[in-house]
Protein backbone atom coordinates (compact mmCIF):
# COMPACT_ATOMS: atom_id res chain seq x y z
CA UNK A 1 10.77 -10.51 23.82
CA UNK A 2 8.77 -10.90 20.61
CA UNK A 3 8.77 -7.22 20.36
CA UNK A 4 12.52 -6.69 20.87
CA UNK A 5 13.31 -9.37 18.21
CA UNK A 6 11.00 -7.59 15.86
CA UNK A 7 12.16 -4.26 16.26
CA UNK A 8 16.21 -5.08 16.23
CA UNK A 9 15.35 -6.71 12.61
CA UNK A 10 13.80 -3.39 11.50
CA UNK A 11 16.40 -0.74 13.09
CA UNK A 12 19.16 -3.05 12.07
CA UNK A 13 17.72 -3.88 8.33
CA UNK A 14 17.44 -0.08 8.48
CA UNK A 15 20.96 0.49 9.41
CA UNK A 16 22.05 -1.81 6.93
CA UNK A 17 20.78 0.60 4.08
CA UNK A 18 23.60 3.15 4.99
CA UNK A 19 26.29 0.26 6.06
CA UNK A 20 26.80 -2.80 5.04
CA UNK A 21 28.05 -3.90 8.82
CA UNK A 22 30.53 -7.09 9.05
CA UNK A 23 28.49 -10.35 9.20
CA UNK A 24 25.55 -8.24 7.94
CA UNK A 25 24.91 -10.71 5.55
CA UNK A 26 24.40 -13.33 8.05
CA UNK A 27 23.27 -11.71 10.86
CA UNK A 28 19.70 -10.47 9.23
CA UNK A 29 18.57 -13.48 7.72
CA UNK A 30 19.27 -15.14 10.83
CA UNK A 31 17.11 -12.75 12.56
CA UNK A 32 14.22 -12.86 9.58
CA UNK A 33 14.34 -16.33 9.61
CA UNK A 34 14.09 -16.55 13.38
CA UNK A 35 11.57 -13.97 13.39
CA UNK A 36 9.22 -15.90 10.56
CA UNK A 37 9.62 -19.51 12.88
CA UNK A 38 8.88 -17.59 15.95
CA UNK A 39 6.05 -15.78 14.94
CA UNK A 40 4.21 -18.30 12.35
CA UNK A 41 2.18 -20.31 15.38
CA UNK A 42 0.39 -16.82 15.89
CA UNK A 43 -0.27 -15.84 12.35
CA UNK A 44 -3.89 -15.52 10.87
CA UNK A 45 -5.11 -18.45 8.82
CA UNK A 46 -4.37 -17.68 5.69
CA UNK A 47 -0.77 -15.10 6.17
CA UNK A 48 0.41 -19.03 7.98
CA UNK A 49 -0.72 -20.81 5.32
CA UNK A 50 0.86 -18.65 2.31
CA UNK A 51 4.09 -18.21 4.13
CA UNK A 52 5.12 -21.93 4.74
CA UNK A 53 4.30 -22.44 1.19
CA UNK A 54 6.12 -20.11 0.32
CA UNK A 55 9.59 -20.50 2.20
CA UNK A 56 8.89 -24.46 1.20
CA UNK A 57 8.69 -23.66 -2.61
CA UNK A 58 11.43 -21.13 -2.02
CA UNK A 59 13.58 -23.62 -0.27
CA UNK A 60 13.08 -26.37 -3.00
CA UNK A 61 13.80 -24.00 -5.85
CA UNK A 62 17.03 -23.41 -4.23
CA UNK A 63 18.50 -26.53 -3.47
CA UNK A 64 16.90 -27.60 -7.16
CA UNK A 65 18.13 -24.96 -9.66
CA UNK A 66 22.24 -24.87 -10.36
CA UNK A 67 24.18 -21.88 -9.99
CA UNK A 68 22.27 -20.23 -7.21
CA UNK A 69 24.59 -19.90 -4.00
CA UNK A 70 23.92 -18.27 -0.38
CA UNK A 71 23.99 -14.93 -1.51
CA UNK A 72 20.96 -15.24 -3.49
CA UNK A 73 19.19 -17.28 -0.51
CA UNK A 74 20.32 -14.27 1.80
CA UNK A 75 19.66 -11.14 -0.53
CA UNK A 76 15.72 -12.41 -0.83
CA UNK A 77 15.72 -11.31 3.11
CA UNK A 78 18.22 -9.02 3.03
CA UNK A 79 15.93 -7.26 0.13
CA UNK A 80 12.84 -7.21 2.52
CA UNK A 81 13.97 -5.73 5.25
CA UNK A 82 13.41 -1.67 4.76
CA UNK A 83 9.98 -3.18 4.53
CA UNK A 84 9.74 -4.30 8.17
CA UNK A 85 10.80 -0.93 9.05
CA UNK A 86 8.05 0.75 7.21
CA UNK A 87 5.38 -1.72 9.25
CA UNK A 88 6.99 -0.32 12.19
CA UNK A 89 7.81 3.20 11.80
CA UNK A 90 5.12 4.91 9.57
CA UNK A 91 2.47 4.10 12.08
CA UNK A 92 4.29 6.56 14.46
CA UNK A 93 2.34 9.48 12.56
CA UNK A 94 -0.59 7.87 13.59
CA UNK A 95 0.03 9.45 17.42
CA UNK A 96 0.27 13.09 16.26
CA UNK A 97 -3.27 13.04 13.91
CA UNK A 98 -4.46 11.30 17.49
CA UNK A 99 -2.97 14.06 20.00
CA UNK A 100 -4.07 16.38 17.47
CA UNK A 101 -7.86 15.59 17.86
CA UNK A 102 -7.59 15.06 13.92
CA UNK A 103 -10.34 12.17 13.76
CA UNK A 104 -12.79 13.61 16.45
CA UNK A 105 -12.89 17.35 13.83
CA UNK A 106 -12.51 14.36 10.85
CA UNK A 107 -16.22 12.95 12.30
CA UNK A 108 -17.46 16.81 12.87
CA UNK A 109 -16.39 17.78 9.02
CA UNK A 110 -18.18 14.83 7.23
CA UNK A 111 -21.39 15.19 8.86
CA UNK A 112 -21.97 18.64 7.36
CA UNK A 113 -21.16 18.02 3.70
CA UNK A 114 -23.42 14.70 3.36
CA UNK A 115 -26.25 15.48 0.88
CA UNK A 116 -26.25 13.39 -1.72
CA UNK A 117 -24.40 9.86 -3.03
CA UNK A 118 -22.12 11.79 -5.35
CA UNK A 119 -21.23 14.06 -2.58
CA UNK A 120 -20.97 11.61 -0.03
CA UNK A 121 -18.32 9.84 -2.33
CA UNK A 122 -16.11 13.00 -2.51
CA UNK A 123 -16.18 13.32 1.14
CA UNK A 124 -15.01 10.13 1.51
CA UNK A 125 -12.44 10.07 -0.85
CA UNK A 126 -11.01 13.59 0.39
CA UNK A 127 -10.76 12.20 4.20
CA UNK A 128 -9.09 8.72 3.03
CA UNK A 129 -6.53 11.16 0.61
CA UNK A 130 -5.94 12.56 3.90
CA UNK A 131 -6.01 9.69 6.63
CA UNK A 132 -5.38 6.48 4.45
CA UNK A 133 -1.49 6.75 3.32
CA UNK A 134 -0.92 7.24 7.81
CA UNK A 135 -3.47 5.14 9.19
CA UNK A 136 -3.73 2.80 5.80
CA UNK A 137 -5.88 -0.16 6.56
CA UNK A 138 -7.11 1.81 10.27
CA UNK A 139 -8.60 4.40 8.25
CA UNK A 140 -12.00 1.99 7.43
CA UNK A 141 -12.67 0.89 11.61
CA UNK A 142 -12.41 5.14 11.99
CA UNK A 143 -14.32 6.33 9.18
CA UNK A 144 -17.10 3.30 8.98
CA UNK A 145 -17.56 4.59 13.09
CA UNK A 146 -18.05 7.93 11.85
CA UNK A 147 -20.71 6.96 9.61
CA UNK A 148 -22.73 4.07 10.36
CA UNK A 149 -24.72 6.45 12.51
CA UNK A 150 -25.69 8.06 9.31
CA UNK A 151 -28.87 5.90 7.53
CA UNK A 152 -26.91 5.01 4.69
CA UNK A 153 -26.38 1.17 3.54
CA UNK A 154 -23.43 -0.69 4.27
CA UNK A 155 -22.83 -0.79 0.35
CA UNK A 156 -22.93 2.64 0.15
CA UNK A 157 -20.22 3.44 2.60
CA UNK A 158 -18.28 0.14 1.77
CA UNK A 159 -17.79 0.94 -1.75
CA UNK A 160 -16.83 4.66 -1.42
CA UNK A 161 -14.38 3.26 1.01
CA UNK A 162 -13.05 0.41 -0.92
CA UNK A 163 -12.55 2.56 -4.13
CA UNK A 164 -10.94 5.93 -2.47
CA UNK A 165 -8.38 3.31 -0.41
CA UNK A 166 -7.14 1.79 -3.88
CA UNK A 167 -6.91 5.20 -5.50
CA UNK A 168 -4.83 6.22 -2.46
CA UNK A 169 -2.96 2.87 -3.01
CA UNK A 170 -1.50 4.26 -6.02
CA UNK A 171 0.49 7.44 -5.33
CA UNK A 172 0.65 7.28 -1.32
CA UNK A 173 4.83 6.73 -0.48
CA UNK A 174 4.06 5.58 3.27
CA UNK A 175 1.96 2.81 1.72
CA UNK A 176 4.19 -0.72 1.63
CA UNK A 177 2.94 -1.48 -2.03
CA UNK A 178 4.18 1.74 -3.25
CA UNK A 179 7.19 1.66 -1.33
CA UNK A 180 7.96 -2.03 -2.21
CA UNK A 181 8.02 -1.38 -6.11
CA UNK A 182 9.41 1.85 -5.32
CA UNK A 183 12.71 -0.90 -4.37
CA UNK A 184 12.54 -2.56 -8.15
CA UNK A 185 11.62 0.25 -10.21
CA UNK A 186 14.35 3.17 -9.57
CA UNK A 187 11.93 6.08 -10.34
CA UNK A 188 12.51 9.49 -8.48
CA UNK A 189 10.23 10.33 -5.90
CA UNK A 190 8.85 13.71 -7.28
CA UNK A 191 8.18 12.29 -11.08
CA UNK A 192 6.50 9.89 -9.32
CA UNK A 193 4.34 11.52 -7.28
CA UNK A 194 3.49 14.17 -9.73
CA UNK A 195 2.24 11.74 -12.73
CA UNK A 196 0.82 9.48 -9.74
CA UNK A 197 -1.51 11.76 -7.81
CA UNK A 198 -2.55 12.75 -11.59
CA UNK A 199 -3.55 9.07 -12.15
CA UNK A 200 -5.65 9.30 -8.47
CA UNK A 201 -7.95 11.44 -9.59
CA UNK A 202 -8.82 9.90 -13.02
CA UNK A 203 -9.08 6.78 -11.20
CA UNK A 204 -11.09 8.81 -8.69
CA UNK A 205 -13.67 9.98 -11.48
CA UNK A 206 -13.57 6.42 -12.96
CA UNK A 207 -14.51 4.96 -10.08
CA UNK A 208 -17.33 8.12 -9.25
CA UNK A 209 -18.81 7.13 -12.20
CA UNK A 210 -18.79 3.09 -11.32
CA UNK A 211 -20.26 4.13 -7.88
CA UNK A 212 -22.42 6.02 -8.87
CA UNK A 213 -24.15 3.27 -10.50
CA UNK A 214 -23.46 0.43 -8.18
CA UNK A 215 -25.89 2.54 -5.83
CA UNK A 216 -28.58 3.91 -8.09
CA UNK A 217 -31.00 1.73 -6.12
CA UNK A 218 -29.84 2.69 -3.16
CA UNK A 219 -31.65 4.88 -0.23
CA UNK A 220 -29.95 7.94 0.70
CA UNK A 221 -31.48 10.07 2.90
CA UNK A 222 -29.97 12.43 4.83
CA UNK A 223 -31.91 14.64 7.68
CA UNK A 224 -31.70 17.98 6.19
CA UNK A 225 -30.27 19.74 9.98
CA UNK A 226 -27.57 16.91 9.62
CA UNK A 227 -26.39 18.02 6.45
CA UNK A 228 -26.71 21.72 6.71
CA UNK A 229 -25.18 22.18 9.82
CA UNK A 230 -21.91 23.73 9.62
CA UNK A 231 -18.74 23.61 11.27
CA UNK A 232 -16.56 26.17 10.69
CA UNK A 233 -13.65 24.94 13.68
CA UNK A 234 -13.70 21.27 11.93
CA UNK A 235 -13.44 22.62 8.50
CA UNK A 236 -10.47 24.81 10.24
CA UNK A 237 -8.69 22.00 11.76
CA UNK A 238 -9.02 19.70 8.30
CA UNK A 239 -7.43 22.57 6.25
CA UNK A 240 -4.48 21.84 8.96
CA UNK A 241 -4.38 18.38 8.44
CA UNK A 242 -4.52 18.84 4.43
CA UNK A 243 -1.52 21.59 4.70
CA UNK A 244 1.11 18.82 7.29
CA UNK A 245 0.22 16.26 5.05
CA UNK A 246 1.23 18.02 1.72
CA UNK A 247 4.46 19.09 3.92
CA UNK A 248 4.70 15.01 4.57
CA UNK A 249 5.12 14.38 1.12
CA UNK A 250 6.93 17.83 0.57
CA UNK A 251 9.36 16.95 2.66
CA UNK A 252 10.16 13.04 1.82
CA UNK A 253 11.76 14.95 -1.67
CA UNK A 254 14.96 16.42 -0.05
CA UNK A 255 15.35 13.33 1.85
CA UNK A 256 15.61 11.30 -1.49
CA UNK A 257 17.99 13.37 -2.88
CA UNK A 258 19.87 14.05 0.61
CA UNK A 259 20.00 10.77 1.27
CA UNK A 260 20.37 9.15 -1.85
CA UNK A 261 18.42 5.96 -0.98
CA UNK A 262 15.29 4.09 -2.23
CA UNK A 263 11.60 5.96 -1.27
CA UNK A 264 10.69 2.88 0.94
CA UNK A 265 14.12 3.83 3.13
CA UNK A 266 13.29 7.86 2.94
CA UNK A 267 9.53 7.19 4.27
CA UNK A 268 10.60 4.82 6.89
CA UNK A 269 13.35 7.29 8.52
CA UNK A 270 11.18 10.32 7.20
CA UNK A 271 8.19 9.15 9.71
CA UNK A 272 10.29 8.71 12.44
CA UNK A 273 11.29 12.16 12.55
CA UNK A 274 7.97 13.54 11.09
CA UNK A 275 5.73 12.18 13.87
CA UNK A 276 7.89 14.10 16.63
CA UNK A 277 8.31 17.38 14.36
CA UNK A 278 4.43 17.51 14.00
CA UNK A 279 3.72 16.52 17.83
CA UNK A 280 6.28 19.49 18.74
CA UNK A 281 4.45 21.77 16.64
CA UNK A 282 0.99 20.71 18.38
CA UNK A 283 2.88 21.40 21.80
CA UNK A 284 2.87 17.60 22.55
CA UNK A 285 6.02 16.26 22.58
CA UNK A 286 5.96 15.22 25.85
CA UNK A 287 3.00 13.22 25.20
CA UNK A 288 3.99 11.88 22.32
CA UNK A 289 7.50 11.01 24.08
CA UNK A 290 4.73 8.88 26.83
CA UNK A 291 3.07 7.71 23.95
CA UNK A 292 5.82 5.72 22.35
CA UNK A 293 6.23 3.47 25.16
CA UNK A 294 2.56 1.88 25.02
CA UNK A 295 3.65 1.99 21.01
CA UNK A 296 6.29 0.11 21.21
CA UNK A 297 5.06 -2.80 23.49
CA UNK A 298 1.87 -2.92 21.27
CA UNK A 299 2.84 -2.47 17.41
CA UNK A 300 4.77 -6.10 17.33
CA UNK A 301 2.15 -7.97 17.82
CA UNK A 302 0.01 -5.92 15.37
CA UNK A 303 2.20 -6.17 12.24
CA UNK A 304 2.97 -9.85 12.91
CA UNK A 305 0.99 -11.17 9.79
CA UNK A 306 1.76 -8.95 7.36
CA UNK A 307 5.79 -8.86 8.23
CA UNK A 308 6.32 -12.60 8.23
CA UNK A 309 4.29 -12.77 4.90
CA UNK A 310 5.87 -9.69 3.16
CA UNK A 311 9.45 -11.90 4.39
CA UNK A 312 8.25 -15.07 2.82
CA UNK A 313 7.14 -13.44 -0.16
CA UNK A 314 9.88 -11.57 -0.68
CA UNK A 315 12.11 -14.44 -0.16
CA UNK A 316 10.30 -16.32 -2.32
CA UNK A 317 10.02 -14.15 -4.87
CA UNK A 318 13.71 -13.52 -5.47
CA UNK A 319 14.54 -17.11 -5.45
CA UNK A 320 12.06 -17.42 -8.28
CA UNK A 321 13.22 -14.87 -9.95
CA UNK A 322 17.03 -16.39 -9.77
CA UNK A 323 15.63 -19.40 -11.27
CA UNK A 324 14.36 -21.02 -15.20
CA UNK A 325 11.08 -19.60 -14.19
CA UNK A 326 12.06 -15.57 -13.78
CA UNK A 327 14.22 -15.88 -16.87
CA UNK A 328 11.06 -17.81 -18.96
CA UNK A 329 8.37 -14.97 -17.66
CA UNK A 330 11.05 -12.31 -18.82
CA UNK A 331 11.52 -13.50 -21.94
CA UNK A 332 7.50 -14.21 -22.64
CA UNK A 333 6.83 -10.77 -21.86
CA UNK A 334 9.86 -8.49 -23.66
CA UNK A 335 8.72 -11.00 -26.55
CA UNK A 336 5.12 -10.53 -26.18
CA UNK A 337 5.53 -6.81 -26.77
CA UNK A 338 8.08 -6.69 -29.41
CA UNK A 339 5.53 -9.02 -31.57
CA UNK A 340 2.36 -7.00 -30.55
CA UNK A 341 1.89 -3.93 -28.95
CA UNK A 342 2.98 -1.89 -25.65
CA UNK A 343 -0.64 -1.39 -24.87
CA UNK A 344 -1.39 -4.82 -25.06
CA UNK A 345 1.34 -5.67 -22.55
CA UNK A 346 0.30 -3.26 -20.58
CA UNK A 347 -3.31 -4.68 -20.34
CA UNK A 348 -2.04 -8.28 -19.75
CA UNK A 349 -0.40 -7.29 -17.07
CA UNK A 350 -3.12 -4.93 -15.16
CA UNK A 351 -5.47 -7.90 -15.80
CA UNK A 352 -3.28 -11.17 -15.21
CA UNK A 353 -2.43 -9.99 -11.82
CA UNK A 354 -5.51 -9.40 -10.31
CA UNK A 355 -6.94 -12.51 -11.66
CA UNK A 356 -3.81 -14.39 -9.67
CA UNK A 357 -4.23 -12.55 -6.33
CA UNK A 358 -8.57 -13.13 -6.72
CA UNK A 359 -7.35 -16.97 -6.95
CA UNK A 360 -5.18 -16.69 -4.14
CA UNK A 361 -1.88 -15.65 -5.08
CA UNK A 362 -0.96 -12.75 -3.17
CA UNK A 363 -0.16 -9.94 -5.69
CA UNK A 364 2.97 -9.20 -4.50
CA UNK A 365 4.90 -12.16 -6.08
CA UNK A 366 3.99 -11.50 -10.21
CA UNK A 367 4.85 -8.15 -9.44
CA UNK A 368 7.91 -8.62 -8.12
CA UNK A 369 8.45 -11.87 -10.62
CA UNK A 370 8.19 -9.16 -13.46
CA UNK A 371 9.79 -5.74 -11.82
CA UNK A 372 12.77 -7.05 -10.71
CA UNK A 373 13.35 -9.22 -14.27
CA UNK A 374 12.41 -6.73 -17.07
CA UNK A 375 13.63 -3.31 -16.79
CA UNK A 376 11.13 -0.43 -18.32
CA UNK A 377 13.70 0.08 -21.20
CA UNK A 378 13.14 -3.15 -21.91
CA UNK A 379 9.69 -2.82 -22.59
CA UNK A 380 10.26 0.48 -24.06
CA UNK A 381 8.22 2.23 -21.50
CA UNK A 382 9.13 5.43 -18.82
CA UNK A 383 10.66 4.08 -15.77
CA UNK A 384 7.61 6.37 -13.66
CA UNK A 385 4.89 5.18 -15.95
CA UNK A 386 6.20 1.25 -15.19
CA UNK A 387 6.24 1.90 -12.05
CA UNK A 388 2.55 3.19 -11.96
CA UNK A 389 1.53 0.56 -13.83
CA UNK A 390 2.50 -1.86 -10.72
CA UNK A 391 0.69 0.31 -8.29
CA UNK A 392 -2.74 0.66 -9.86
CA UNK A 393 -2.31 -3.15 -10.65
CA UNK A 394 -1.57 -3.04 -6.65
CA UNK A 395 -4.75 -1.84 -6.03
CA UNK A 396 -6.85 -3.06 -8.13
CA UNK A 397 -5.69 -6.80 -7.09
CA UNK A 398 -6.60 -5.54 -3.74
CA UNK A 399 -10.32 -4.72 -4.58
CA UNK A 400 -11.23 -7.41 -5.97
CA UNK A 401 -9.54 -10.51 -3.92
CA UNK A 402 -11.32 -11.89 -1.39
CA UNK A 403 -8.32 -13.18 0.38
CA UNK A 404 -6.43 -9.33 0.38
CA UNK A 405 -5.48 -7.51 3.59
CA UNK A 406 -7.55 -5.14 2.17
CA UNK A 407 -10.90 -6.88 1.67
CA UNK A 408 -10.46 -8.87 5.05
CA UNK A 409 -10.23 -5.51 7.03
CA UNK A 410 -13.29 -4.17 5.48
CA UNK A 411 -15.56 -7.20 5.75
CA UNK A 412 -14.15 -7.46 9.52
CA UNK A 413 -15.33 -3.77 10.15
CA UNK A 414 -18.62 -3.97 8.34
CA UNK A 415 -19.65 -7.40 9.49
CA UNK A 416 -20.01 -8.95 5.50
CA UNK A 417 -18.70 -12.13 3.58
CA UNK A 418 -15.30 -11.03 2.15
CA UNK A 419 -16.03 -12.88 -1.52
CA UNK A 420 -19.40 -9.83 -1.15
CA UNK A 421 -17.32 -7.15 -0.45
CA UNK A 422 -14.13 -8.26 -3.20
CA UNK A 423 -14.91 -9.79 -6.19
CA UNK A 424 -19.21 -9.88 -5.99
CA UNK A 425 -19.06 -5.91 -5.50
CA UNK A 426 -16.28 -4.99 -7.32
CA UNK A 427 -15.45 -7.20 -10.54
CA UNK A 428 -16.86 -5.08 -12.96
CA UNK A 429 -15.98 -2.01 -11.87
CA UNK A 430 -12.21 -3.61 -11.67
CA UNK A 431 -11.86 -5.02 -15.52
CA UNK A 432 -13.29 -1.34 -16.44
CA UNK A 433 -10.59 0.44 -14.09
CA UNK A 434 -8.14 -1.58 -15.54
CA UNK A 435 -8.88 -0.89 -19.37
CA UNK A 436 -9.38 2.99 -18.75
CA UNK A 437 -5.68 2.99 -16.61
CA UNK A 438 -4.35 0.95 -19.54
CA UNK A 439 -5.29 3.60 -21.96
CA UNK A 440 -4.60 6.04 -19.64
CA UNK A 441 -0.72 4.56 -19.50
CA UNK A 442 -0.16 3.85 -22.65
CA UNK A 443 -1.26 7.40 -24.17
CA UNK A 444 1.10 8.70 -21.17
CA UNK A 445 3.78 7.30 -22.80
CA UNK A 446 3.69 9.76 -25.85
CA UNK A 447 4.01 12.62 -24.38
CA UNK A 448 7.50 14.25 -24.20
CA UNK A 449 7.55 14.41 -20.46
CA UNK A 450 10.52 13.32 -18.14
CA UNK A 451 8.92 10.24 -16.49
C-alpha cells in the first residue's frame, strides 16, 4: 500500500508538469502530506528528526507571517514533487547496466589499470563518471566490493571515492541536487552541461592534487600480475558503457527543448524511456519487463528517507522564503555585492553553506533560501555560472558533513565513524576546493561566452 501511495504522488506530480488537472492543487499536497505522516515512523534517525522540524518551523512561519495564503502553503509541495519522481524513476537505468553485466566487466577493467595512487585515483574517478550519476549513492557498496580485495587502505579507496562522487555531483542531470537547482535557476541544459563537465575536471585535478597528498604515507602495493594483466573484453564492454551514457546525456537535450520543461522533469521521463531503449538494444526487454515488477514492490521502501525529507525541506524552504526572513537574506546578499565584490559573494556563499550543512543544516535549504530569492541578474552573474556555483557548493557540503546522505553511505560501506570520513578527512581539502572553484567562477564570468 505504501508503495502505491508513493508512486501515485510521483506519476501524478509528474503529470501535473504538463496539466495542471482540476483539484490539482489540493489533491498533491494531500497526498505529500499523507505520504510524509505515513512514512515518518520508519524514517532513519536523523531524515525523522530534520523533517518534523522542519514542517513544525514551516507550519509556524505560516500561520505567523501576514499575507501568506494556501497557495503558498501548497506550492512548497506542489514545487517538490518532479523530485519524487526522479527518486523513483532514474533508478530504472540501474536494471539495464545490471542485465548488461556492466559492473561484473566494471570489476574486470579496474583490476588491470591499478599501479600506482595517482592511477588508482583516475580509475576511480573514470568508473564513478560512468556509474555514479545512475547508481548515485549505490555506486560506493559496488565499487568499495570491487576493491577491498585489493591491499590498499580504506583511506585510500574512501577518498578517491568521496572526491570523484562530488565532482560527479556537479554536472550529472540524473543527480537530485543538480536537478533540484536545475528547478530555481532556469539555465538550458546544454550550456549547462558544457561549462559543468568543464568545471569536473578542474575539480577533478584539484582534488588529484589534494589526494595525492592526503595519502603520501600511505602503502600501495599492487602485485605486479594483478596490475599487468589485461582485459581486452572488459575494456570492450566499458567503451560501451562510456558511448550509452554520453547518448544519456545526448539525448536529455532534445527532450528539453521538445518538451519545454525544467531538466529535473526531462531526466525523470527521459529515464523511464531510456532504461527500456537500452535493455531492447541488449536484447533484454523481456527481462527487464520481469524486472520491473520486483522494482516496483522494492524501490518505496528504499527512497523513503530521502523523499519525505526532500518534501519537508522543500516545504519548508518556500515558506521561508515567502516570509521577512527570504526577503532579509535577499537583500544582505544583492547588497553585499554591490558594496564589495562578485568574487567575494561568490566565496561567502561556497563557504557559508557547507559550514551550515557540517553543523547540521541540510544544504538544501540556504540554497534554495538564496536561488529562488535572488535571480543571477541580480547579482550580475550568468544564469549557468549561478547555477554551478550551487552545485559545487552541493557537493562540497556533501564531503565534508558528517550528517550528509553522502558521508553516511560511505562510512556504512566502509565500516568508519562518519565525523572520520566528512569533516576529519576532508576539511582542508574542502576550504581549498572552494577558493580554487571561486576563482574558477568568477574569472568565468569574463569571458564573452553565452552562459
Amino acid at each position: 500500500m505504501k508503495n502505491i501511495l508513493l508512486f501515485t504522488l510521483g506519476i501524478t506530480g509528474l503529470l501535473y508538469q504538463f496539466y495542471a488537472f482540476p483539484g490539482a492543487q489540493y489533491l498533491l499536497p494531500t497526498l505529500a502530506l499523507l505520504t510524509i505522516v505515513w512514512f515518518l515512523p520508519n524514517l532513519s534517525k536523523i531524515p525523522r528528526i530534520s523533517s518534523i522540524v522542519m514542517l513544525v518551523a514551516g507550519n509556524l512561519i505560516f500561520f505567523i507571517e501576514d499575507g501568506l495564503s494556501y497557495s503558498n502553503w501548497s506550492y512548497g509541495f506542489l514545487k517538490s514533487m518532479p523530485i519524487v519522481a526522479l527518486f523513483l524513476f532514474v533508478p530504472l537505468l540501474q536494471i539495464p547496466i545490471e542485465l548488461g553485466g556492466y559492473t561484473k566487466y566494471t570489476e574486470r577493467f579496474a583490476r588491470t589499470k591499478l599501479s600506482s595512487p595517482g592511477r588508482f585515483y583516475w580509475v576511480t574517478a573514470g568508473i564513478f563518471f560512468l556509474l555514479a550519476p545512475v547508481l548515485n549513492l549505490s555506486v560506493y557498496r559496488i565499487y568499495y566490493d570491487i576493491m577491498k580485495t585489493v591491499p590498499l587502505s580504506k583511506k585510500t579507496i574512501t577518498l578517491s571515492m568521496q572526491r570523484s562522487f562530488t565532482s560527479v555531483a556537479t554536472w550529472a542531470p540524473y543527480f537530485v541536487g543538480v536537478g533540484l537547482i536545475a528547478s530555481y535557476v532556469p539555465f538550458k541544459i546544454l550550456n549547462f552541461l558544457t561549462a559543468a563537465i568543464f568545471i569536473a575536471f578542474i575539480q577533478l585535478l584539484v582534488c588529484y592534487l589534494l589526494y595525492l597528498w592526503d595519502v603520501r604515507s600511505e602503502k600501495f602495493v599492487i602485485p605486479a600480475d594483478f596490475a599487468n594483466n589485461k582485459d581486452k573484453e572488459a575494456t570492450k564492454k566499458m567503451i560501451g558503457l562510456s558511448l550509452w551514457m554520453l547518448l544519456l546525456l545526448v539525448t536529455i537535450i532534445p527532450l528539453e527543448i521538445l518538451l519545454g520543461k525544467k531538466m529535473i522533469v526531462v531526466v525523470a521521463i527521459a529515464a523511464i524511456f531510456q532504461s527500456f531503449f537500452w535493455s531492447l538494444f541488449l536484447g533484454k526487454a523481456k527481462q527487464f519487463m520481469m524486472e520491473l515488477k520486483p522494482y516496483f514492490q522494492q524501490r518505496g521502501a528504499r527512497v523513503i528517507n530521502e523523499t519525505v525529507f526532500f518534501l519537508s525541506a522543500g516545504f519548508f524552504a518556500e515558506i521561508l522564503n515567502r516570509s521577512f526572513v527570504g526577503t532579509w537574506i535577499a537583500n544582505h546578499i544583492v547588497y553585499l555585492t554591490q558594496t564589495s565584490s562578485l568574487f567575494f559573494t561568490i566565496l561567502l556563499i561556497m563557504m557559508v553553506i557547507p559550514l551550515l550543512a557540517a553543523a547540521g543544516i541540510h544544504h538544501m535549504i540556504p540554497i534554495i533560501a538564496i536561488a529562488s530569492t535572488i535571480p543571477a541578474e541580480a547579482l550580475g552573474m550568468p544564469v549557468t555560472l549561478y547555477g554551478l556555483m550551487f552545485t559545487i557548493t552541493w557537493g562540497t557540503s556533501a564531503l565534508i558533513s558528517p550528517f550528509s546522505p553522502m558521508n553516511a553511505s560511505v562510512a556504512n560501506t566502509v565500516d568508519l565513524d562518519q565525523f572520520k570520513v566528512g569533516p576529519i578527512w576532508n576539511a582542508k581539502a574542502v576550504l581549498i576546493l572552494i577558493v580554487v572553484m571561486s576563482i574558477v567562477l568568477y574569472g568565468l564570468t569574463w569571458l564573452p561566452l553565452p552562459l
